[in-house]
Protein backbone atom coordinates (compact mmCIF):
# COMPACT_ATOMS: atom_id res chain seq x y z
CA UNK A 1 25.68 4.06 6.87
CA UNK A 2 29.10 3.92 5.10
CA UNK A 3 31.10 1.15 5.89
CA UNK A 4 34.07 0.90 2.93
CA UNK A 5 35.11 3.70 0.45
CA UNK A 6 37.24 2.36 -2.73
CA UNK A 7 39.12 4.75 -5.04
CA UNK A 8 39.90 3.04 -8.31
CA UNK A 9 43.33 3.66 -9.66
CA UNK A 10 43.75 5.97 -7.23
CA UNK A 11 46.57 7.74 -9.38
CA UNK A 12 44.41 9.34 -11.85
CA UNK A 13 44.98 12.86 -12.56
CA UNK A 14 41.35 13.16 -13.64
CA UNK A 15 40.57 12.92 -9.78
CA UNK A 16 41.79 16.36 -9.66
CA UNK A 17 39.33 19.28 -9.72
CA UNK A 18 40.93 22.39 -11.46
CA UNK A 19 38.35 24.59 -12.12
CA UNK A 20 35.58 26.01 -9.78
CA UNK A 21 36.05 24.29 -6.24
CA UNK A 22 39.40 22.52 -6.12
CA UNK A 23 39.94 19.66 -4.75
CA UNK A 24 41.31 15.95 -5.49
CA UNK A 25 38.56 13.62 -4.98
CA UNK A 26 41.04 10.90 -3.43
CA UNK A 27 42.04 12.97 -0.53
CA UNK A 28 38.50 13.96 -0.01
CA UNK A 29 37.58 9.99 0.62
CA UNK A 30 40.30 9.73 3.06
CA UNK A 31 39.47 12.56 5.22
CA UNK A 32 35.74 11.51 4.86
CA UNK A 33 36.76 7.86 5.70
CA UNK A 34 38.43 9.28 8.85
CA UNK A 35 35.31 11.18 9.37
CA UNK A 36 32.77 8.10 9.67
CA UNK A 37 35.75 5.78 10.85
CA UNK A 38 35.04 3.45 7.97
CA UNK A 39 38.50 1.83 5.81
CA UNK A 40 39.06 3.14 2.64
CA UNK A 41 40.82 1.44 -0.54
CA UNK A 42 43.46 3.32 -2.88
CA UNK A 43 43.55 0.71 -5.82
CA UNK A 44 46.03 1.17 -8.42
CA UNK A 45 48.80 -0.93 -10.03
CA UNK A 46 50.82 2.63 -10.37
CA UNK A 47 50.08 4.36 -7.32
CA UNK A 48 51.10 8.06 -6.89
CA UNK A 49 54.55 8.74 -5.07
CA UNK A 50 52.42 10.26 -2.44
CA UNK A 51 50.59 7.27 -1.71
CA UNK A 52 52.98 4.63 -1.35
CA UNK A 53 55.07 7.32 0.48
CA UNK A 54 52.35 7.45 2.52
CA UNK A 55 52.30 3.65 3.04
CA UNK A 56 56.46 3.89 3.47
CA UNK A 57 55.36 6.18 6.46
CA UNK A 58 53.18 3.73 7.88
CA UNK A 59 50.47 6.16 7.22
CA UNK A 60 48.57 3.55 4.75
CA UNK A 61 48.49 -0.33 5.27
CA UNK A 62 50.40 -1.57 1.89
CA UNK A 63 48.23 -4.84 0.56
CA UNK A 64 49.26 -6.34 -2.48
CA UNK A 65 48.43 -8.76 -5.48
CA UNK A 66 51.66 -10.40 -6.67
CA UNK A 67 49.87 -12.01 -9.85
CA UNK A 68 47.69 -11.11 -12.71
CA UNK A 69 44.55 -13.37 -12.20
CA UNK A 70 44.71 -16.78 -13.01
CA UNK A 71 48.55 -16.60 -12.98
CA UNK A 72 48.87 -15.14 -16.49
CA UNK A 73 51.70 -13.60 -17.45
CA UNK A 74 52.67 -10.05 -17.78
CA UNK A 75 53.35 -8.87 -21.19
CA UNK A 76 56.35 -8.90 -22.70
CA UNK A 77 57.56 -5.07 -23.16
CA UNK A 78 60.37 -4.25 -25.80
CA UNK A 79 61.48 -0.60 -26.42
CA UNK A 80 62.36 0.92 -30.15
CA UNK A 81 65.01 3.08 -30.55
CA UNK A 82 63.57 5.41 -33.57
CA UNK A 83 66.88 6.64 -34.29
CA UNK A 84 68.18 3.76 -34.89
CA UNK A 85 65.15 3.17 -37.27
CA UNK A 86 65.81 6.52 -39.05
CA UNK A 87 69.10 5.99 -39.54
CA UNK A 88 68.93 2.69 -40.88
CA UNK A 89 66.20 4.08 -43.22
CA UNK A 90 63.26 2.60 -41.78
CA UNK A 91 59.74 4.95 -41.22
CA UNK A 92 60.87 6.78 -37.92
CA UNK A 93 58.41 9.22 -36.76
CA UNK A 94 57.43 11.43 -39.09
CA UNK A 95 57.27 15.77 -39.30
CA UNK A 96 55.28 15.84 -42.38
CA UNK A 97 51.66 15.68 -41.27
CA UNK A 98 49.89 15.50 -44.36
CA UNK A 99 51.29 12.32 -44.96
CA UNK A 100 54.20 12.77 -47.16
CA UNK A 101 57.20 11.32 -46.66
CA UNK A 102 60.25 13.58 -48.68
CA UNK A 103 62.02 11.29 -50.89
CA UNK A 104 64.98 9.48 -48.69
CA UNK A 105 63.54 10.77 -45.22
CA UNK A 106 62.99 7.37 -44.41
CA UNK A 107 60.21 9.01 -42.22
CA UNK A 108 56.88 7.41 -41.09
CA UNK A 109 55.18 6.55 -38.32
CA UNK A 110 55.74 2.68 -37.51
CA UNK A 111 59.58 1.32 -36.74
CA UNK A 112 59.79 -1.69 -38.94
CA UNK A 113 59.38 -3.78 -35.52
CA UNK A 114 55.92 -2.83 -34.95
CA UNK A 115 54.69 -2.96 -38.31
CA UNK A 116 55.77 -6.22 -38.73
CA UNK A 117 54.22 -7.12 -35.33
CA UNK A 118 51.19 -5.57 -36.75
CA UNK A 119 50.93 -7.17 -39.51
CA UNK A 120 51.31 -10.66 -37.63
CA UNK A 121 49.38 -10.21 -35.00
CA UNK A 122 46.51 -9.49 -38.08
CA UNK A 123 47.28 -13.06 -39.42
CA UNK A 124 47.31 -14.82 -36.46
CA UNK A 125 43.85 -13.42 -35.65
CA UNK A 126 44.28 -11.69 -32.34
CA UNK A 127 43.58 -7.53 -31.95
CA UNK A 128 46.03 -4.89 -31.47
CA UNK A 129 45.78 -1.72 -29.42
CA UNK A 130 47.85 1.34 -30.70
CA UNK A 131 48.09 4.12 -28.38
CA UNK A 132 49.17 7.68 -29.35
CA UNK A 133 48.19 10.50 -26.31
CA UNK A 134 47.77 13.51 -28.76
CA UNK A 135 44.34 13.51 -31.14
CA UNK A 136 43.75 15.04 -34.47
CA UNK A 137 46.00 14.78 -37.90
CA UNK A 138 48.83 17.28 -37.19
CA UNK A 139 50.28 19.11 -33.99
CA UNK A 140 49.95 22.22 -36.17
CA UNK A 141 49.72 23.78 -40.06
CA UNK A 142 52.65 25.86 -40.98
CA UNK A 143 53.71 28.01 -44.31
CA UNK A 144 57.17 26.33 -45.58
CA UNK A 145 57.87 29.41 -47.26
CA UNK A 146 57.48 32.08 -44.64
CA UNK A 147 57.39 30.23 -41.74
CA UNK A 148 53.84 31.06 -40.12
CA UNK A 149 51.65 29.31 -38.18
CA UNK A 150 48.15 29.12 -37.91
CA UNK A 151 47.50 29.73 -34.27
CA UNK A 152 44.45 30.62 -31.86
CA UNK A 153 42.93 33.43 -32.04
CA UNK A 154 42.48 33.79 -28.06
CA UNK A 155 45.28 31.09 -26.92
CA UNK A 156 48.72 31.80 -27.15
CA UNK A 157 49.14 27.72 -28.63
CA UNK A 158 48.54 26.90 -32.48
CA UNK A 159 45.75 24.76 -33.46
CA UNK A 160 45.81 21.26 -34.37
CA UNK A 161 45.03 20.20 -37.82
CA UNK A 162 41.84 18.21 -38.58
CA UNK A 163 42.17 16.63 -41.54
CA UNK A 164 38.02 14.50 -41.84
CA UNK A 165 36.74 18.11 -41.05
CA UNK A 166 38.98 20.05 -42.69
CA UNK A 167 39.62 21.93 -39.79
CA UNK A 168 42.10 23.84 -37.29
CA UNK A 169 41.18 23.62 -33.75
CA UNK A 170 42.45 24.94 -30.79
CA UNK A 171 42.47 21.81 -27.48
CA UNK A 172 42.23 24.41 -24.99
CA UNK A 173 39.52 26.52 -25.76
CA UNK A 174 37.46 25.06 -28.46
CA UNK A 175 38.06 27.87 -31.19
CA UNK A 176 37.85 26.35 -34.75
CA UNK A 177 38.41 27.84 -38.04
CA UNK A 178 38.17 26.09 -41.51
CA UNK A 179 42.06 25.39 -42.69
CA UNK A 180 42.36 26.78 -46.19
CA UNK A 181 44.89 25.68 -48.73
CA UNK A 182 47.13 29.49 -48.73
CA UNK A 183 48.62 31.14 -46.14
CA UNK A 184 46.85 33.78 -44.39
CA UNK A 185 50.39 35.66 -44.38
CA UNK A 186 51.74 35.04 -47.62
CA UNK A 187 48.92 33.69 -49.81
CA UNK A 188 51.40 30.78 -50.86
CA UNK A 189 49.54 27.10 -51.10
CA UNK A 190 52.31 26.09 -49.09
CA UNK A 191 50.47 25.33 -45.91
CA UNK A 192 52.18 21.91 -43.85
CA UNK A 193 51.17 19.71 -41.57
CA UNK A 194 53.70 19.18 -38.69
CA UNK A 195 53.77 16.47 -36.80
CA UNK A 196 50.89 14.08 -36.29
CA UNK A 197 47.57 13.05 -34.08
CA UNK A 198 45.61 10.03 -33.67
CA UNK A 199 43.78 11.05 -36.61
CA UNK A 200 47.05 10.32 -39.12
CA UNK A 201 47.72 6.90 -37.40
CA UNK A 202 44.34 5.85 -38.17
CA UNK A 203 45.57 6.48 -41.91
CA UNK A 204 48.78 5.15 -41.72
CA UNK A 205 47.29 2.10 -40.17
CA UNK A 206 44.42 1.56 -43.25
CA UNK A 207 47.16 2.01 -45.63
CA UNK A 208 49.15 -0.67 -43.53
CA UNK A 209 47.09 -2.93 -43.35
CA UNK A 210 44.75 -2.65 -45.94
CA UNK A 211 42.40 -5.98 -45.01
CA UNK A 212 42.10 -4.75 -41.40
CA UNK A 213 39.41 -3.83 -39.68
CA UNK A 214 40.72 -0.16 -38.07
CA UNK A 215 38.97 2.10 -35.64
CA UNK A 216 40.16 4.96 -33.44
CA UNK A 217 38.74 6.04 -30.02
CA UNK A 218 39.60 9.80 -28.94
CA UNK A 219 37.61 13.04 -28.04
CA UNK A 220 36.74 13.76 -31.56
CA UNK A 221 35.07 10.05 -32.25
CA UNK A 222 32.93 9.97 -29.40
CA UNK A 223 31.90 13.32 -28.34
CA UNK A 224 28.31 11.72 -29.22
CA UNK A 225 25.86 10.25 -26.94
CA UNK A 226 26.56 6.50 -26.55
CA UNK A 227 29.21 6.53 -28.95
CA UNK A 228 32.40 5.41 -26.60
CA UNK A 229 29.87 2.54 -25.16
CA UNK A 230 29.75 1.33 -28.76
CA UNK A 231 32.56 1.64 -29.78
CA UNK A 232 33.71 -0.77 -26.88
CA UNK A 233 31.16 -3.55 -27.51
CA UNK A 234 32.40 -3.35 -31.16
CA UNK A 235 35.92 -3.75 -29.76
CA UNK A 236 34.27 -6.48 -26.76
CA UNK A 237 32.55 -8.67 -29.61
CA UNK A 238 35.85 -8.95 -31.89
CA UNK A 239 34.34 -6.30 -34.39
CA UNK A 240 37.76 -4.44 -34.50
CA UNK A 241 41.40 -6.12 -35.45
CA UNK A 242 42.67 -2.21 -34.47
CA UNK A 243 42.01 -0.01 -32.16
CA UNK A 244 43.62 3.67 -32.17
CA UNK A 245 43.50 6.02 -29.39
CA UNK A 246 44.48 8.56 -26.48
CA UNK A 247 44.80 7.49 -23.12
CA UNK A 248 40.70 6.29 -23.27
CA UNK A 249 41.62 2.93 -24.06
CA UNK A 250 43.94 2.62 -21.64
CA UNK A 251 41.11 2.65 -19.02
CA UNK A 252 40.47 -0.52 -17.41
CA UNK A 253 39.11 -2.38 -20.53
CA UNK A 254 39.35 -5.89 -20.41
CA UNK A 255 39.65 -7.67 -23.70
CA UNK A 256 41.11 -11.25 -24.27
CA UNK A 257 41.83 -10.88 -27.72
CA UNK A 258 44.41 -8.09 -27.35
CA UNK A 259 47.57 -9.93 -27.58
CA UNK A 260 49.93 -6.26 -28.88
CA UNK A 261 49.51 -2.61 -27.74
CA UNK A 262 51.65 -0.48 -29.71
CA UNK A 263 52.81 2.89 -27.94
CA UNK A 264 53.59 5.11 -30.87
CA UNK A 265 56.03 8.00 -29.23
CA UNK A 266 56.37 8.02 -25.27
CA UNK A 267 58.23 11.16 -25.19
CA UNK A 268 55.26 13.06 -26.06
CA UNK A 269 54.86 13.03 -21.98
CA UNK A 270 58.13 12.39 -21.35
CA UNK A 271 58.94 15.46 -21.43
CA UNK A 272 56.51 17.73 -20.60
CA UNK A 273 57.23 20.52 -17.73
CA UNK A 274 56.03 18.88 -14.87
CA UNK A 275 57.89 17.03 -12.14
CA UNK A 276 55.75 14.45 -11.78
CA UNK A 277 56.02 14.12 -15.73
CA UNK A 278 58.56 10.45 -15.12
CA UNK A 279 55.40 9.10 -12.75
CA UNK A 280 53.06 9.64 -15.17
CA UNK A 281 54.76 8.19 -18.11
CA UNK A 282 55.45 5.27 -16.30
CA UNK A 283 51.44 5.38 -14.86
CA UNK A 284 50.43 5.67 -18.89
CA UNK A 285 52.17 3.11 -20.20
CA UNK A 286 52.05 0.54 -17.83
CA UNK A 287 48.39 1.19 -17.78
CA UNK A 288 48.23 0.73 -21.53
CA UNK A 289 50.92 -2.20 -21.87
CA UNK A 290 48.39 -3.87 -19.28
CA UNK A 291 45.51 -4.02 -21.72
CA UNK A 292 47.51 -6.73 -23.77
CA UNK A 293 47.58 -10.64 -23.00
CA UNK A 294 44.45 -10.92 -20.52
CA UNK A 295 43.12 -14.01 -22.19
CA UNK A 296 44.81 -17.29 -22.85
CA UNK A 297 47.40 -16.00 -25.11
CA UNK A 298 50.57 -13.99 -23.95
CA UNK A 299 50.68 -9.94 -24.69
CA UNK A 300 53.75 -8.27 -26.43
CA UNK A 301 54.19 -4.42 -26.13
CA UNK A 302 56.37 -2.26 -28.67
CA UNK A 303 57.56 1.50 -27.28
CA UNK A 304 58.93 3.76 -29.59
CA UNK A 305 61.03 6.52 -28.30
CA UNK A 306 63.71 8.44 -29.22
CA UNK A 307 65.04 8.33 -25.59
CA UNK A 308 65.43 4.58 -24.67
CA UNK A 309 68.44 5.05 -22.40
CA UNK A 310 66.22 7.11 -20.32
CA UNK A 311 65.73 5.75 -16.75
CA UNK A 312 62.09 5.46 -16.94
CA UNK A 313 62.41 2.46 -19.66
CA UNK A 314 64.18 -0.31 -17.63
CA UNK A 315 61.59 -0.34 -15.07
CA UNK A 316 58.59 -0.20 -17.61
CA UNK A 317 59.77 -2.76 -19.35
CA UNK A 318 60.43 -5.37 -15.76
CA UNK A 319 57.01 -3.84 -14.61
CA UNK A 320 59.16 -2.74 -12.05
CA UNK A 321 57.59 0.24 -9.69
CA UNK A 322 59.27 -0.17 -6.95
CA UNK A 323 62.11 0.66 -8.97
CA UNK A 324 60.62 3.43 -10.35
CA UNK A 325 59.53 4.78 -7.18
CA UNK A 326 62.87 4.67 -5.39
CA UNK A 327 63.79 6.77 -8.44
CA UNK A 328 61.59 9.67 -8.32
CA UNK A 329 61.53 9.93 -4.99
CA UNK A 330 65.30 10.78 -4.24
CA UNK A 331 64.83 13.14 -7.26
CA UNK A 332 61.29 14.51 -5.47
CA UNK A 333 63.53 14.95 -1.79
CA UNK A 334 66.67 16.49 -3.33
CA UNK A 335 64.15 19.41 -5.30
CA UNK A 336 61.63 19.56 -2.21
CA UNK A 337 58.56 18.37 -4.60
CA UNK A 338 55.79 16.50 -3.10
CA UNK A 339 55.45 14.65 -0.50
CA UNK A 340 58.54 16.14 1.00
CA UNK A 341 56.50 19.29 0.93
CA UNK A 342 53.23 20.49 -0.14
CA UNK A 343 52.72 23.43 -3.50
CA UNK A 344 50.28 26.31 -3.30
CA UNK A 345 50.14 27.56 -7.56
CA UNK A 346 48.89 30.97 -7.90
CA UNK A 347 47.44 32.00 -11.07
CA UNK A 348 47.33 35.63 -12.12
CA UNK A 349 45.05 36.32 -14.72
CA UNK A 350 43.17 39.17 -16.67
CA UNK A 351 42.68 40.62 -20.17
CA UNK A 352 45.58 43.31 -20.11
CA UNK A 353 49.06 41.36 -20.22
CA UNK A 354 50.64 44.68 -18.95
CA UNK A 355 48.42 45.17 -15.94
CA UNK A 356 48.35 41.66 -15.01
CA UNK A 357 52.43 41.48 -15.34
CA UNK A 358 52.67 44.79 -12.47
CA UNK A 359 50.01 43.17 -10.16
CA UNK A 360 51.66 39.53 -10.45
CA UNK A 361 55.17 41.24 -9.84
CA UNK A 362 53.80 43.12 -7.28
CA UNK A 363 51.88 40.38 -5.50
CA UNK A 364 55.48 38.44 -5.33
CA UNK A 365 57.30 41.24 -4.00
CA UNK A 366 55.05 41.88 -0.78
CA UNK A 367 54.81 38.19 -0.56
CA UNK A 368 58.25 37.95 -0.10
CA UNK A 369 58.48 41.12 2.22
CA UNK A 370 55.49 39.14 4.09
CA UNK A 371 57.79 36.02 4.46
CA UNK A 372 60.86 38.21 5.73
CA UNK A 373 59.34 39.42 8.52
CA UNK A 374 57.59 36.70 9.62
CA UNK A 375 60.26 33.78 11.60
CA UNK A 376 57.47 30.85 10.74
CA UNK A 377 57.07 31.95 7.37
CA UNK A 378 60.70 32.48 6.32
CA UNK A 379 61.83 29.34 7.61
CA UNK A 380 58.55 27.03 6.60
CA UNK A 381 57.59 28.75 2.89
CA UNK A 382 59.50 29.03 -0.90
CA UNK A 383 58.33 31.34 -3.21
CA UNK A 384 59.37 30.90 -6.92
CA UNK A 385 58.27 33.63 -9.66
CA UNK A 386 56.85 35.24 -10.73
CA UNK A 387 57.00 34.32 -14.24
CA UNK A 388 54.52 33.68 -17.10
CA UNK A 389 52.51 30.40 -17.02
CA UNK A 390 53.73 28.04 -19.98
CA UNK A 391 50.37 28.90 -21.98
CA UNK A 392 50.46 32.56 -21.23
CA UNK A 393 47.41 33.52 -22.68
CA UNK A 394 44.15 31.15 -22.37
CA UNK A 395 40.43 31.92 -23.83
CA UNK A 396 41.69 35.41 -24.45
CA UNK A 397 43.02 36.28 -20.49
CA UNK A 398 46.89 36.51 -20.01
CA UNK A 399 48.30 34.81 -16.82
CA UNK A 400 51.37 34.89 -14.22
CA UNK A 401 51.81 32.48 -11.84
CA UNK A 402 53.77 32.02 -8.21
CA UNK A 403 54.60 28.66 -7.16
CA UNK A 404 54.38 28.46 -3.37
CA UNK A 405 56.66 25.78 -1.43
CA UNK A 406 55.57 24.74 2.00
CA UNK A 407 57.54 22.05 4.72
CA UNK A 408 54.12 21.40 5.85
CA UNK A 409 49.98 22.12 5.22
CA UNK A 410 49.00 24.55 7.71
CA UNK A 411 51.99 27.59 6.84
CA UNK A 412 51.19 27.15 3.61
CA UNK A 413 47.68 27.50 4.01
CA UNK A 414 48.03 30.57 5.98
CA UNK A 415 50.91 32.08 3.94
CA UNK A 416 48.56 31.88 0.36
CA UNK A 417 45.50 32.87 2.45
CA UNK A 418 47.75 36.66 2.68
CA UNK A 419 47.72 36.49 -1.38
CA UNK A 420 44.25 36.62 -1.40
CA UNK A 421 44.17 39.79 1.11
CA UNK A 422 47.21 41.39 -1.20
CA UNK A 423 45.66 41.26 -4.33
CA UNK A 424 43.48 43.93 -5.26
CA UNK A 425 39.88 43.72 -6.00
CA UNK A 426 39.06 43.77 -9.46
CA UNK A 427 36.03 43.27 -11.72
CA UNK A 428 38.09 41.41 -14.59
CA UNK A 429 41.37 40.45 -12.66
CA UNK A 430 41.51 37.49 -10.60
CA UNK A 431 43.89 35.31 -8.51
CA UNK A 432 43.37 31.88 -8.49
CA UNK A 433 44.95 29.74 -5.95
CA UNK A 434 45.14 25.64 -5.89
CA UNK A 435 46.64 23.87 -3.30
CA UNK A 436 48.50 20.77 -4.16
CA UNK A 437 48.25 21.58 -8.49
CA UNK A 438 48.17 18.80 -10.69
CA UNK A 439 48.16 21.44 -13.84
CA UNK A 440 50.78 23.92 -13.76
CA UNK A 441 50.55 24.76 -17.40
């Protein structure tokens, strides 16, 4: 029989099921607790809003641990203002993703703070975790004559720049093409690399620090069998001064020696198009910052951002997320975003942009007449779009989307259940629909 169901750090997009079925594992332990009348446990140092609205509500019983274990101390976290770094010409973040660095740019990828941290942290003998949530060597390869950019072939995103395999790559859909030296366009060897990965901090760290012992953990170095598990007993057994990677390493790892975690640019999610983009920020980085100063000695974090008078910051660095929650969740009540109501995304998608744009129009327009003349429906449900998704073509289909607001579960339910009888059949057309969307890209 089941008698306890626990959901470890219960905030974890990755619970979420987006293709296929979809569904978000959490939820689906606390209806099935409910089921068998057995408790279950939501752990997480971040929760989501929803939870610990839910245990606001009385909904949830609220326990909580008020100390790290064995009373140790919570790191110390200090934010980096890069522009203050580039304009006192330090090595602010840097554009050029081959590496160079145009002669007084002042641009780099370590604030003078870090790499000095770095570099005595190295002396002193302890590890150091740098964390950088985009992989590869540069965001993209582009012509600095005319301007173009390599992109994907079936996505409507460019492709990041490989530099070990000599390769552009699209993150979306797996398409790969070798990156030449001209440009397909012009035929000038003028081809860039803008911005940078994982992959270029990894070099900027070995030319750094020379004597140290570097690795890097993302999708790219352990896409092999076993290769993440050693990887981590290299980092366990002291193998590794620095580790570089995505949000992997931020998962639960639990290493003594890791005294400084470095977070190389937290606007990169900052600022993404997503309302809960704040909340996960704050989730990412406290989960990262977290990893440093579980032994005996105390951890230090260094943020870099060009945003430090952004509200997020105070509370990350006081650990504060109670703070952060009273935040986002006036902002979440005064837009009507979750848990104040619940989201229906419809996705439009097919391989003719033209016929998918009439039938996603379409679909919106007797969804609206639908809502007018029903009393429950135009008083319970807010329909916004139409409009193209942010990546408005994906593996070679083009997609719409309508974003479906509901005061409560069972309208909304019913009210996207009438999308599905709207649309028409077809054999290469299709409407998805996902209740309460994590990914709205």
């Amino acid at each position: 029989d089941l008698g306890l169901i626990v959901v470890d750090e219960e905030h974890d997009p990755s619970y979420k099921q987006e293709d296929g079925l979809r569904y978000h594992a959490r939820d689906l332990a606390v209806v099935r607790a409910k089921l068998v009348s057995c408790p279950v446990i939501l752990g997480s140092a971040t929760p989501s809003i929803e939870s610990f609205e839910n245990c606001r509500q009385g909904r949830y019983r609220l326990l909580e641990l008020s100390q790290r274990v064995e009373q140790r101390a919570l790191p110390v976290v200090e934010v980096v203002d890069l522009r203050e770094e580039l304009l006192a010409g330090g090595q602010a973040t840097n554009d050029q993703g081959d590496g160079a660095r145009p002669k007084g740019s002042g641009f780099g990828l370590f604030s003078s703070r870090l790499r000095e941290a770095l570099r005595e942290n190295l002396a002193r003998g302890y590890q150091s975790l740098v964390f950088l949530n985009r992989r590869g060597f540069a965001n993209f390869l582009q012509c600095r004559l005319c301007g173009f950019v390599l992109r994907c072939a079936h996505c409507s995103v460019s492709m990041t720049f490989h530099l070990g395999q000599r390769m552009v790559t699209c993150h979306h859909c797996g398409f790969g093409a070798p990156a030449g030296d001209r440009c397909p366009q012009c035929g000038n060897s003028t081809l860039s690399g803008i911005g940078f990965g994982t992959e270029q901090v990894e070099q900027e760290l070995q030319r750094l620090l020379p004597e140290a012992r570097i690795a890097r953990m993302d999708r790219d170095t352990t896409s092999q069998r076993g290769s993440q598990e050693r990887l981590i007993r290299r980092w366990e057994r002291g193998e590794i001064d620095v580790l570089v990677g995505t949000q992997m390493i931020t998962k639960g790892h639990d290493v003594g020696g890791v005294t400084l975690v470095g977070a190389i640019l937290a606007d990169l999610s900052l600022n993404l198009p997503d309302f809960r983009a704040v909340e996960r920020t704050f989730q990412l980085l406290s989960q990262v910052a977290g990893r440093a100063g579980r032994g005996k000695e105390p951890g230090r974090v260094i943020i870099q951002t060009y945003a430090p008078d952004h509200y997020a910051f105070p509370h990350i660095i006081s650990h504060d997320y109670k703070g952060l929650f009273a935040s986002e969740i006036e902002f979440r009540r005064a837009l009507n975003y979750p848990p104040f109501s619940r989201l229906a995304h419809l996705r439009i998608e097919g391989p003719r942009p033209k016929e998918i744009e009439a039938k996603a129009k379409m679909l919106g327009e007797e969804l609206r007449n639908k809502r007018q003349g029903n009393g429950l429906f135009r008083e319970k449900i807010e329909i916004l779009g139409p409009a193209r998704a942010p990546i408005m073509r994906l593996r070679g289909r083009y997609r719409w989307q309508i974003l479906l607001k509901g005061k409560s579960g069972a309208p909304l339910l019913e009210f996207a259940g009438q999308a599905r009888a709207i649309f028409p059949v077809s054999r290469t057309d299709r409407l998805y629909i996902d209740v309460d969307p994590y990914n709205m890209l």
